[in-house]
Protein backbone atom coordinates (compact mmCIF):
# COMPACT_ATOMS: atom_id res chain seq x y z
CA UNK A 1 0.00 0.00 0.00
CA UNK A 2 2.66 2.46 0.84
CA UNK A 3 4.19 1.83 -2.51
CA UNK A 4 0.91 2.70 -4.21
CA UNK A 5 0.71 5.74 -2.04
CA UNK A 6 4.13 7.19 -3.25
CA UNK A 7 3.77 6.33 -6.83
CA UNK A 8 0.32 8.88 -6.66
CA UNK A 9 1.86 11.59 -4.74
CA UNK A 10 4.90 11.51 -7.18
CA UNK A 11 2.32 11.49 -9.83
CA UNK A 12 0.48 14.65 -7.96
CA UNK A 13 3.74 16.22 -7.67
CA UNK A 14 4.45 15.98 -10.95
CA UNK A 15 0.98 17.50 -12.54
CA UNK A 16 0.96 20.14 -9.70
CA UNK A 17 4.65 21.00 -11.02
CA UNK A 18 3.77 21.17 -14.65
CA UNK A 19 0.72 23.17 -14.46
CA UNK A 20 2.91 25.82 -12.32
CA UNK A 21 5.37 26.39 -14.69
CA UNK A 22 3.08 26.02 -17.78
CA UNK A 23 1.01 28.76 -15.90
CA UNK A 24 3.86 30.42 -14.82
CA UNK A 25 5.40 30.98 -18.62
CA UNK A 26 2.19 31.75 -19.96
CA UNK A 27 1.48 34.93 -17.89
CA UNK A 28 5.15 35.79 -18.09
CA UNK A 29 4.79 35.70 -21.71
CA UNK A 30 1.49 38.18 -21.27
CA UNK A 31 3.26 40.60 -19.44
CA UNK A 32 6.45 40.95 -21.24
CA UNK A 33 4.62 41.51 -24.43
CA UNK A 34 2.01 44.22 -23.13
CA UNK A 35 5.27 45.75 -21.85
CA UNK A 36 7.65 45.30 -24.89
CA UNK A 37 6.85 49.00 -26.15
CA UNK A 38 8.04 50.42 -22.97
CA UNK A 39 11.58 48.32 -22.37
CA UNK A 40 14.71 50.41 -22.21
CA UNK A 41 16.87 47.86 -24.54
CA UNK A 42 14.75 46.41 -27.10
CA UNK A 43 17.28 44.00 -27.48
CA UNK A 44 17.14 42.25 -24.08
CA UNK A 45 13.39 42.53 -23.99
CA UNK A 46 13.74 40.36 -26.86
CA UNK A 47 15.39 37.78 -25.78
CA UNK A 48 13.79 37.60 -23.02
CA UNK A 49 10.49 36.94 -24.79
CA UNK A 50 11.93 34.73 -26.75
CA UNK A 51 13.61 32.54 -24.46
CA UNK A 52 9.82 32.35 -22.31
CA UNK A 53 8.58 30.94 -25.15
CA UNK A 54 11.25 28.09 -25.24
CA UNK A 55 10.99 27.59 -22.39
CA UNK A 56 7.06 27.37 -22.58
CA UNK A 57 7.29 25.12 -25.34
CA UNK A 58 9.74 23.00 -23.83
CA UNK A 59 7.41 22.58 -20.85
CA UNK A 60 4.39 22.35 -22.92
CA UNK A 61 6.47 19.23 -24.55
CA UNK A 62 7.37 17.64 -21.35
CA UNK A 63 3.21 17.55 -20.80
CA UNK A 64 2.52 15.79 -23.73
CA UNK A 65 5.36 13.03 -23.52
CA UNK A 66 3.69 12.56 -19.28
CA UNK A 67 0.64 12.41 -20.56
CA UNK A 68 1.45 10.39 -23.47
CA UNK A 69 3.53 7.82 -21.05
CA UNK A 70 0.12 7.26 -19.31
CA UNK A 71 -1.62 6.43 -22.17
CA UNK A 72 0.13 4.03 -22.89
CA UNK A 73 1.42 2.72 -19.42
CA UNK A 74 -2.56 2.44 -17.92
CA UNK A 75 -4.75 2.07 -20.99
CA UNK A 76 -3.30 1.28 -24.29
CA UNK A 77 -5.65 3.56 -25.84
CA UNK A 78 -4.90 6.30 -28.94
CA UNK A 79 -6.74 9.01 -26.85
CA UNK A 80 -4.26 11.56 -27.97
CA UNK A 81 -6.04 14.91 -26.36
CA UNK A 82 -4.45 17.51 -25.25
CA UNK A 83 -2.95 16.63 -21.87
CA UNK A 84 -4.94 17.49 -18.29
CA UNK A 85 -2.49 19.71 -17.21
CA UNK A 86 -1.81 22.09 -20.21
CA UNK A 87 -6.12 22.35 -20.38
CA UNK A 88 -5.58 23.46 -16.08
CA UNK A 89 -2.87 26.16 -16.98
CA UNK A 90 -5.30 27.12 -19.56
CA UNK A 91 -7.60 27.71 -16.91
CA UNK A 92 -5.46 29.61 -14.74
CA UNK A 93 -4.27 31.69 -17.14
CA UNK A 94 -7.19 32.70 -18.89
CA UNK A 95 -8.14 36.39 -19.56
């Protein structure tokens, strides 16, 4: 039982991490670009847009391939959706 117990919490951990930073890029992302008239050097606002949006991406990826994983772990099933935890951020984040 305790082994059960662990293996969900890690799995809570895990979807509690990736809707935080999914969140967390998306409303970065919002602000720097209602702000990117205003930035002293254009050049570093740039980059730092652009390197939110990697890094958005990258955790936007890292969703899919979890949620993917469980797919095919649990049910064997070609439900590709999009994944529980990008559709939360969305939820978070929305306007």
């Amino acid at each position: 039982m305790k082994n059960k117990r662990d293996i969900e919490y890690i799995d809570e951990r895990i979807e509690a991490k990736l809707i935080s930073k999914i969140s967390h890029y998306r409303l970065q992302i919002r602000e720097l670009m209602r702000n990117r008239h205003t930035a002293e050097y254009p050049e570093l606002h740039y980059t730092s847009v652009k390197g939110s949006i990697r890094n958005l991406k990258v955790w936007l990826h890292m969703a899919k391939l979890i949620d993917f994983s469980k797919i095919v772990y649990n049910l064997g099933d070609d439900n590709f959706n999009k994944p529980d935890s990008t559709i939360m951020a969305e939820k978070l984040t929305a306007l």
